[in-house]
N, C-alpha and C. Protein backbone atom coordinates (compact mmCIF):
# COMPACT_ATOMS: atom_id res chain seq x y z
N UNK A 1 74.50 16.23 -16.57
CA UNK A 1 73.45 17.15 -16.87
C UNK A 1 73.70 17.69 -18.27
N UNK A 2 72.29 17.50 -19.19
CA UNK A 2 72.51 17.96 -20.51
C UNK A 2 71.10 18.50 -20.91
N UNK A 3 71.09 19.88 -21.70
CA UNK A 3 70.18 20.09 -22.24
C UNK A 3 69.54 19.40 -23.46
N UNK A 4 70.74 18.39 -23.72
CA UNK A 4 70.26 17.74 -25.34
C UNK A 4 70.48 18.22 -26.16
N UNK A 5 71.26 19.56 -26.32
CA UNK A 5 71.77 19.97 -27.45
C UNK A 5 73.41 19.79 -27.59
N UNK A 6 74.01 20.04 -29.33
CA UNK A 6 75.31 19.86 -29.03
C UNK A 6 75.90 20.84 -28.87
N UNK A 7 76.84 20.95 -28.02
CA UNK A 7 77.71 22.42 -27.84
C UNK A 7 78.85 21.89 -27.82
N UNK A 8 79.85 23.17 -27.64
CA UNK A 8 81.73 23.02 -28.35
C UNK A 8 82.15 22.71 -26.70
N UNK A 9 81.34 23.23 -25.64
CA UNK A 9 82.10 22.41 -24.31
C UNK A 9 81.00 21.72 -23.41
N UNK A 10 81.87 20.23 -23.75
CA UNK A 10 80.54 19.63 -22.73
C UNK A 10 80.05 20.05 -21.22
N UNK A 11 78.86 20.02 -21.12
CA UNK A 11 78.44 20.19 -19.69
C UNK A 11 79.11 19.84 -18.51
N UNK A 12 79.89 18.89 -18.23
CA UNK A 12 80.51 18.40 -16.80
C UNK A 12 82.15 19.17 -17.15
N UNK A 13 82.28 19.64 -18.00
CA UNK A 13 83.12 20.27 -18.57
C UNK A 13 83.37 21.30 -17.40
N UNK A 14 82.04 22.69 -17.59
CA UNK A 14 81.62 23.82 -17.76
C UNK A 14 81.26 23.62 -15.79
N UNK A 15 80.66 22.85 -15.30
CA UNK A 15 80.39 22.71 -14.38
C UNK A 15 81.77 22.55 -13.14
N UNK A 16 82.60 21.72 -13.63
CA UNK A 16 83.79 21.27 -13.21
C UNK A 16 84.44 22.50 -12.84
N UNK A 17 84.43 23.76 -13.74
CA UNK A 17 85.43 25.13 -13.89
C UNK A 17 84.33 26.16 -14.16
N UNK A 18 83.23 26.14 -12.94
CA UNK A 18 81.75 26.69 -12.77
C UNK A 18 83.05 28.00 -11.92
N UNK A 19 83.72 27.64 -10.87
CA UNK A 19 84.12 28.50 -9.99
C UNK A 19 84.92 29.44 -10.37
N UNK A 20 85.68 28.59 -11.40
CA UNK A 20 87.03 29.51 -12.23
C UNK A 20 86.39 30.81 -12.68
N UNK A 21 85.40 30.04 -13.44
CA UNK A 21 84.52 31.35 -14.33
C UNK A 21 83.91 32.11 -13.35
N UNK A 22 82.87 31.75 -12.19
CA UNK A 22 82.59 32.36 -11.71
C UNK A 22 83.54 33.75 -10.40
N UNK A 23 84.58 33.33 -10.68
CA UNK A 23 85.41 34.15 -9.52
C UNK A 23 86.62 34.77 -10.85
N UNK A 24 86.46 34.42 -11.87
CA UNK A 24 87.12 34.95 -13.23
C UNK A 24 88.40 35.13 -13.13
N UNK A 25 88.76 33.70 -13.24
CA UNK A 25 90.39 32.99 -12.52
C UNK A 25 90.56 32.24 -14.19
N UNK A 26 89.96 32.31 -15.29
CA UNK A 26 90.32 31.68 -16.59
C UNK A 26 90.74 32.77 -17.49
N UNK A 27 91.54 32.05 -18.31
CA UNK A 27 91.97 32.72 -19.39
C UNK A 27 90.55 32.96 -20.46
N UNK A 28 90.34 34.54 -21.01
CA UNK A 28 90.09 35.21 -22.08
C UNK A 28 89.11 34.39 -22.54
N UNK A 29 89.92 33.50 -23.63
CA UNK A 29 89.66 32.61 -25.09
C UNK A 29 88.44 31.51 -23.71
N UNK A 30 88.84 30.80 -22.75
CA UNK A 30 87.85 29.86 -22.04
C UNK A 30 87.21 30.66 -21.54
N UNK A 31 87.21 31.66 -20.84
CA UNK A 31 85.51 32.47 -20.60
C UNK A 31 84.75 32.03 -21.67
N UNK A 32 85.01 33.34 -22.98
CA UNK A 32 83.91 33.15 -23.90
C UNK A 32 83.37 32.09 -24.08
N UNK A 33 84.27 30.99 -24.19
CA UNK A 33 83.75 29.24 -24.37
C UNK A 33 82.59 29.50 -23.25
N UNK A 34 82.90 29.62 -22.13
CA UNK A 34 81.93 28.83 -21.19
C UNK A 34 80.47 30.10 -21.16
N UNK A 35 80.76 31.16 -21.41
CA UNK A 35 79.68 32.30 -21.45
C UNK A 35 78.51 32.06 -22.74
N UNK A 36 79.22 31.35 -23.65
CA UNK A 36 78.14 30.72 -24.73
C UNK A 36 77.57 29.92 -24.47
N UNK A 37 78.57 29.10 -24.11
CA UNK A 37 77.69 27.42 -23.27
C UNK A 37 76.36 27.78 -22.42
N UNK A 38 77.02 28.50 -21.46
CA UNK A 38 75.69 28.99 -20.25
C UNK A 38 74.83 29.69 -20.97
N UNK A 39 74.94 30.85 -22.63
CA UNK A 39 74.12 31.57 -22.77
C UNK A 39 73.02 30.40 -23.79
N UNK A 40 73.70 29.10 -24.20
CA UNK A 40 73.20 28.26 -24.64
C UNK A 40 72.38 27.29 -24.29
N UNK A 41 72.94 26.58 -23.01
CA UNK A 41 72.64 25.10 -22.33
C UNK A 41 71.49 25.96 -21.14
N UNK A 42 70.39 25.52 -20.97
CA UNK A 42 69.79 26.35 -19.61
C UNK A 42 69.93 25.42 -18.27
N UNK A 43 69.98 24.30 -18.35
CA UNK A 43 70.60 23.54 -17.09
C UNK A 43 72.14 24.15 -16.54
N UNK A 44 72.99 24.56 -17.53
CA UNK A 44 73.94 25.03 -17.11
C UNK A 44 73.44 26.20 -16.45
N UNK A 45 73.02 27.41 -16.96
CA UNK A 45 72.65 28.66 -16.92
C UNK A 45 71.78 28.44 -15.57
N UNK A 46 71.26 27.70 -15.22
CA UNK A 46 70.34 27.77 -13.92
C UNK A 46 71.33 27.00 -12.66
N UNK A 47 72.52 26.35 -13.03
CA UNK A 47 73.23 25.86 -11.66
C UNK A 47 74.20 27.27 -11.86
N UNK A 48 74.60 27.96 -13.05
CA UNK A 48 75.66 29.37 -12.52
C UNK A 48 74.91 30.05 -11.91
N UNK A 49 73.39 30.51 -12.31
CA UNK A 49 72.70 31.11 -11.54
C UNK A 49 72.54 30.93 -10.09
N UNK A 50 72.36 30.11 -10.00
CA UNK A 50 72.33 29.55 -7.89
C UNK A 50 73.86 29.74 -7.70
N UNK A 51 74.89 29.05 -8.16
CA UNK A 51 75.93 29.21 -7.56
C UNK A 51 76.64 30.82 -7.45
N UNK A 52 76.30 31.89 -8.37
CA UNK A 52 76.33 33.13 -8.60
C UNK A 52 76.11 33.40 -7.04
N UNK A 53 74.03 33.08 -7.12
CA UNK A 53 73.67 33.82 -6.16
C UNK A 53 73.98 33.26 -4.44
N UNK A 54 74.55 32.07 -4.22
CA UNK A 54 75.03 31.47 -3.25
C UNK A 54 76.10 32.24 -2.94
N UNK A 55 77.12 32.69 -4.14
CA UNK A 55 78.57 33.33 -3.33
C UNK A 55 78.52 34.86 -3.60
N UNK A 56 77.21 35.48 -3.90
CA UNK A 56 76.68 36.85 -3.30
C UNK A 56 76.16 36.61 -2.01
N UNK A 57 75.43 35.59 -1.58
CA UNK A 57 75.06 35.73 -0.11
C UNK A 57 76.19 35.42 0.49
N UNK A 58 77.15 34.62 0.36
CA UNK A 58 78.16 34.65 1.65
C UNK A 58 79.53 35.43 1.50
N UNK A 59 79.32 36.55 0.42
CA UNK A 59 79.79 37.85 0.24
C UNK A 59 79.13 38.93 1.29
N UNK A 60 77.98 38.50 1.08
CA UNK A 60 77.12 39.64 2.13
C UNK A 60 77.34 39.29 3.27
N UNK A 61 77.34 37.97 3.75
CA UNK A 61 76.95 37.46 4.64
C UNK A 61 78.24 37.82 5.88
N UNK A 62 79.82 37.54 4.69
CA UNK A 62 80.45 36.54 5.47
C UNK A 62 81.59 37.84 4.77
N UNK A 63 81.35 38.79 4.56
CA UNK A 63 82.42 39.69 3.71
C UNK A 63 83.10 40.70 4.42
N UNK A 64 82.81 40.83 5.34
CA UNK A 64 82.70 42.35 6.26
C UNK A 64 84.34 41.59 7.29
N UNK A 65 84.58 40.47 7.26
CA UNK A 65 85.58 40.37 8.82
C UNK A 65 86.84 40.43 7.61
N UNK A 66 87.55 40.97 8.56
CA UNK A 66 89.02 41.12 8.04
C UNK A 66 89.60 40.12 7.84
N UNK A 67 90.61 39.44 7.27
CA UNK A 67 91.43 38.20 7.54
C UNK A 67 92.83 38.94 7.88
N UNK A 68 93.42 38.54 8.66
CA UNK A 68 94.81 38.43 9.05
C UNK A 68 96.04 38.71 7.92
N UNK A 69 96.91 39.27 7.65
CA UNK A 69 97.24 39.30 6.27
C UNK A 69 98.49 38.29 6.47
N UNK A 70 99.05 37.10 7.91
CA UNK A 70 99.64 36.50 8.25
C UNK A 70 98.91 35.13 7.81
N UNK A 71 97.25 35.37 7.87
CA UNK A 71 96.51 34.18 7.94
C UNK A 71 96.89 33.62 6.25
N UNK A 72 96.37 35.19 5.74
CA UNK A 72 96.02 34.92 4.62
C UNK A 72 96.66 34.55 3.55
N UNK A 73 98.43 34.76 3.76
CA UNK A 73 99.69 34.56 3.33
C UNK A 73 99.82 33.04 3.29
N UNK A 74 99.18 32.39 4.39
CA UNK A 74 99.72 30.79 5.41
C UNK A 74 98.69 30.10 4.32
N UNK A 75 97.47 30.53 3.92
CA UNK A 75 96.53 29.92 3.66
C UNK A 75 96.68 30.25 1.72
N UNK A 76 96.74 31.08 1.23
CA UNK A 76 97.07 30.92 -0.12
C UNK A 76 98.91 30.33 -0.38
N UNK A 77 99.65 30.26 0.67
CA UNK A 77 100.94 29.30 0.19
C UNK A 77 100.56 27.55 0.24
N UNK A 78 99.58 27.67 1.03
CA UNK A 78 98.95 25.97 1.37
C UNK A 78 98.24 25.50 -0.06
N UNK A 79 97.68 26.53 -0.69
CA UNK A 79 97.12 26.47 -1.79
C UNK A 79 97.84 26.34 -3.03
N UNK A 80 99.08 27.28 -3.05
CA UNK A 80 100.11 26.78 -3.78
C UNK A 80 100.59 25.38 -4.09
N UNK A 81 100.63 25.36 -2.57
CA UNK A 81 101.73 23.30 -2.44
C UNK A 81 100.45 22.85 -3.26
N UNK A 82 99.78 23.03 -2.88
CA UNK A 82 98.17 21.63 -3.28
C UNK A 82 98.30 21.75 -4.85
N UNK A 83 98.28 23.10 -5.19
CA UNK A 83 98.16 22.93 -6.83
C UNK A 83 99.75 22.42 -7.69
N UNK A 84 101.02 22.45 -6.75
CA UNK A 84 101.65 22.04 -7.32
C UNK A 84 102.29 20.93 -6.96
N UNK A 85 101.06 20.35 -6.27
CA UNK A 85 101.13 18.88 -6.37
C UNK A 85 102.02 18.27 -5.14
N UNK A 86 102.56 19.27 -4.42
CA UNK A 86 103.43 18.87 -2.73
C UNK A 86 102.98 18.53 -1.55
N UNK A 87 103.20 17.80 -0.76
CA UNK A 87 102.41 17.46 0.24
C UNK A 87 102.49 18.81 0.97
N UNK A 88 101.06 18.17 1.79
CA UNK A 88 101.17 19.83 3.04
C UNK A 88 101.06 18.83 4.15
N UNK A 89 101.43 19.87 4.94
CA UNK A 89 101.80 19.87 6.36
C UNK A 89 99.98 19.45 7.10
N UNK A 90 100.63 18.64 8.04
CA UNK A 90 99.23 17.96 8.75
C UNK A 90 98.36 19.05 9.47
N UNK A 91 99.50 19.34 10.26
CA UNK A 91 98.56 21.19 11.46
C UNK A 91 97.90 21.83 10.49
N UNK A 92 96.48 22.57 10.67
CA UNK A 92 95.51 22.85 10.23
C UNK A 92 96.33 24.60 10.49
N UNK A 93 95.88 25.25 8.73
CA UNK A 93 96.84 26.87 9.62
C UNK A 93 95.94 27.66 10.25
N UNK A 94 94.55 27.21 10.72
CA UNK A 94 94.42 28.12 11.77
C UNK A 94 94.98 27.41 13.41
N UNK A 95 94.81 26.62 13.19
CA UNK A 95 96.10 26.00 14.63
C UNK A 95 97.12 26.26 14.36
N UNK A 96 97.83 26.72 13.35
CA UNK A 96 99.28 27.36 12.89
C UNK A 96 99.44 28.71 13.52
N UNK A 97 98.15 29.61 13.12
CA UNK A 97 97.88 30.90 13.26
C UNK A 97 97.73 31.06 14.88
N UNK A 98 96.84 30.23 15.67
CA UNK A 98 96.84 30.22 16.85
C UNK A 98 98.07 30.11 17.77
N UNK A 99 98.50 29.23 17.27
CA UNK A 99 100.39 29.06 18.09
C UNK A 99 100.93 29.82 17.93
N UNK A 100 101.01 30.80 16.26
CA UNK A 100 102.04 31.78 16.24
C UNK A 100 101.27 32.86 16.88
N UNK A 101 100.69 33.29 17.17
CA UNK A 101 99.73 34.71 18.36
C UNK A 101 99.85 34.21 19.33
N UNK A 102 99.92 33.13 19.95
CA UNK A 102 100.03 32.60 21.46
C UNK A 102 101.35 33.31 21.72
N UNK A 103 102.08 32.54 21.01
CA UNK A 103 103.80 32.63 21.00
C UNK A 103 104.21 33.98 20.99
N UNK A 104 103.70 34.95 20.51
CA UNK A 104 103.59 36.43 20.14
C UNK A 104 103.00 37.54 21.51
N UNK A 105 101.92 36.45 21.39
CA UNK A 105 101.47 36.98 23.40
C UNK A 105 101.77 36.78 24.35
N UNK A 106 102.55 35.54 24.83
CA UNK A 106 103.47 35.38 25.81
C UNK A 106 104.35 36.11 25.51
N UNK A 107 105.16 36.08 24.24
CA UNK A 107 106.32 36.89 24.36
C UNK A 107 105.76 38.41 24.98
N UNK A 108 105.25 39.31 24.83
CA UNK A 108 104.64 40.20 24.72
C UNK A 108 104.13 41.01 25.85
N UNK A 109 103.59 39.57 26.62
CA UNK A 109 102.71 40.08 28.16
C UNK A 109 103.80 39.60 29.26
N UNK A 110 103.57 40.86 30.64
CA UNK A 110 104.62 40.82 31.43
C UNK A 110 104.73 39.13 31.73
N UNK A 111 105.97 38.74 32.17
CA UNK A 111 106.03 37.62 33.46
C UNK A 111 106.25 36.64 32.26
N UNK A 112 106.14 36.81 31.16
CA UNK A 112 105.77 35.73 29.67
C UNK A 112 107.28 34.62 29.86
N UNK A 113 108.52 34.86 31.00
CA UNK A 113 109.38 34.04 30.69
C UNK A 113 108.70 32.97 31.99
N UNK A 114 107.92 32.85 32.82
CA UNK A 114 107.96 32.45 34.07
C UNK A 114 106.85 31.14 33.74
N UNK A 115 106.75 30.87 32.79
CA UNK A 115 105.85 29.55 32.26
C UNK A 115 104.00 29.85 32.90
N UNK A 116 103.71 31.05 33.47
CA UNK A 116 102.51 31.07 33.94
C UNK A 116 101.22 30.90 32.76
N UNK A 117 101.59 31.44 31.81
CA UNK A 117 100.53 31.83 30.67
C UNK A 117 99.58 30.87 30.48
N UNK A 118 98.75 30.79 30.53
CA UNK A 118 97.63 29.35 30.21
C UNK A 118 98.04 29.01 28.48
N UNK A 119 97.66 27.63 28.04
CA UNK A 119 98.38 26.88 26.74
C UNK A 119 96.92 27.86 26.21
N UNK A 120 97.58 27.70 25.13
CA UNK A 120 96.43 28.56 23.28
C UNK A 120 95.67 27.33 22.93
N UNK A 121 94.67 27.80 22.68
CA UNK A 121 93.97 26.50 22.03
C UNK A 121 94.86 26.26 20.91
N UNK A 122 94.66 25.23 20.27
CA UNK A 122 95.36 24.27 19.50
C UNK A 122 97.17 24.04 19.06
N UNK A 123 97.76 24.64 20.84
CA UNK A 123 99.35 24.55 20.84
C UNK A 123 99.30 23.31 21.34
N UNK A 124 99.93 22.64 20.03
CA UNK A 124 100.41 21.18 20.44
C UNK A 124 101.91 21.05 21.45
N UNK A 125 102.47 22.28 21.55
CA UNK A 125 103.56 22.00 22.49
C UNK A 125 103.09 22.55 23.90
N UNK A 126 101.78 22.65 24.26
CA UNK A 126 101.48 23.15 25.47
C UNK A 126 100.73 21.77 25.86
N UNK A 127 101.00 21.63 27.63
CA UNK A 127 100.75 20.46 28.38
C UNK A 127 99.39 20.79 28.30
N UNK A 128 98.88 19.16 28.44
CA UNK A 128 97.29 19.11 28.32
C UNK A 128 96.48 20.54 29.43
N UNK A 129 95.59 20.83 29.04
CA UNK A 129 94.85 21.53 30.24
C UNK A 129 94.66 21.44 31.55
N UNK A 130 94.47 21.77 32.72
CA UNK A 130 93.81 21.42 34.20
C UNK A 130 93.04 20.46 34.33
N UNK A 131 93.26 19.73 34.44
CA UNK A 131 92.32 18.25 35.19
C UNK A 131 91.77 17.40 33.92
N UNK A 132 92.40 17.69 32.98
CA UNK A 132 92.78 16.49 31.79
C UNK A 132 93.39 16.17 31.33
N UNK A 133 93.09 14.59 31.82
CA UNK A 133 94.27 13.33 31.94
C UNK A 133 94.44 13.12 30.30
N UNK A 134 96.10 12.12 30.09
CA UNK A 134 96.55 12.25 29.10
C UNK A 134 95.49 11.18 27.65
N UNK A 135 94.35 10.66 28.19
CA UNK A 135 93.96 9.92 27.55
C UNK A 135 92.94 10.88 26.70
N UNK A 136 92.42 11.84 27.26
CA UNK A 136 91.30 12.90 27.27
C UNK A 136 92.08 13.62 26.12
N UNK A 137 93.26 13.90 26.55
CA UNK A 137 94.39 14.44 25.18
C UNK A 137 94.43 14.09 24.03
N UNK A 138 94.69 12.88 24.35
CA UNK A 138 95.04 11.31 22.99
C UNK A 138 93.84 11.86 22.06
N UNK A 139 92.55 11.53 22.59
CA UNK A 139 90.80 11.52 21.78
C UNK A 139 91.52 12.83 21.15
N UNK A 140 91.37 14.07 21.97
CA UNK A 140 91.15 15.13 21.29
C UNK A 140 92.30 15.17 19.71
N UNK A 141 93.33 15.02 19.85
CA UNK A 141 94.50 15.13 19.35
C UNK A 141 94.43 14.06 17.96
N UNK A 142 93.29 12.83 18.35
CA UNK A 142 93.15 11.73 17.52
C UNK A 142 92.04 12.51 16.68
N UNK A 143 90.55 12.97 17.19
CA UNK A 143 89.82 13.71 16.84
C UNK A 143 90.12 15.17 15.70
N UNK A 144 91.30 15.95 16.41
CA UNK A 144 92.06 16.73 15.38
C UNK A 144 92.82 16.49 14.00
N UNK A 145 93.30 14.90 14.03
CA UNK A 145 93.55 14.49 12.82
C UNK A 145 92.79 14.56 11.80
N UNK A 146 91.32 13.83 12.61
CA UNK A 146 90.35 13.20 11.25
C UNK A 146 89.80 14.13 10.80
């Protein structure tokens, strides 16, 4: 996408690090770059515009629930590895988050040593559910990968 004019940062440039700017995660000196561009290019200026107003609605929308400050720790260190290039771990951390509150609630609620507690959704060390067989497991567990 190009307006046809020349500017100092190309368009797929500006688009690429639309989010940086927009959540104002760049250095100083690259704002201004990209705040000329957009006050320049209007194809640019009309996708910051939607994308602006897209992550005001699911600010409004989606802003109000608390996050976990356990969640939120699990989920910006995952973000870490990724940007510095380390593999991550396969378990998804809200199935991380779920096992560690299971684990937290058994411990927690009477009788919790006597194995009664029903399994947490997504505890991979808890036996399949009531009246599903181990193949019914397999799908789900194969299904959780992809």
């Amino acid at each position: 996408m190009s307006c046809g004019d020349p500017h100092d940062k190309d368009c797929s440039e500006v688009l690429d690090h639309l989010y940086e700017y927009l959540d104002r995660e760049m250095p100083a000196g690259e704002c201004e770059k990209f705040q000329v561009h957009i006050d320049e290019c209007s194809p640019c200026l009309e996708k910051y515009g939607l994308e602006q107003a897209v992550k005001k609605l699911v600010k409004r929308c989606c802003g109000h629930d608390d996050v976990p400050t356990d969640l939120r720790s699990k989920v910006m260190g995952r973000i870490d590895l990724i940007r510095a290039g380390e593999t991550v771990p396969e378990v998804s951390v809200l199935d991380q988050a779920k096992h560690e509150q299971a684990q937290r609630n058994r411990a927690a609620a009477p009788g919790a040593d006597s194995g009664d507690t029903p399994a947490a959704c997504g505890d991979a060390d808890a036996p399949a559910a009531a009246g599903q067989d181990d193949s019914a497991a397999a799908r789900t567990e194969a299904a959780r990968a992809e």
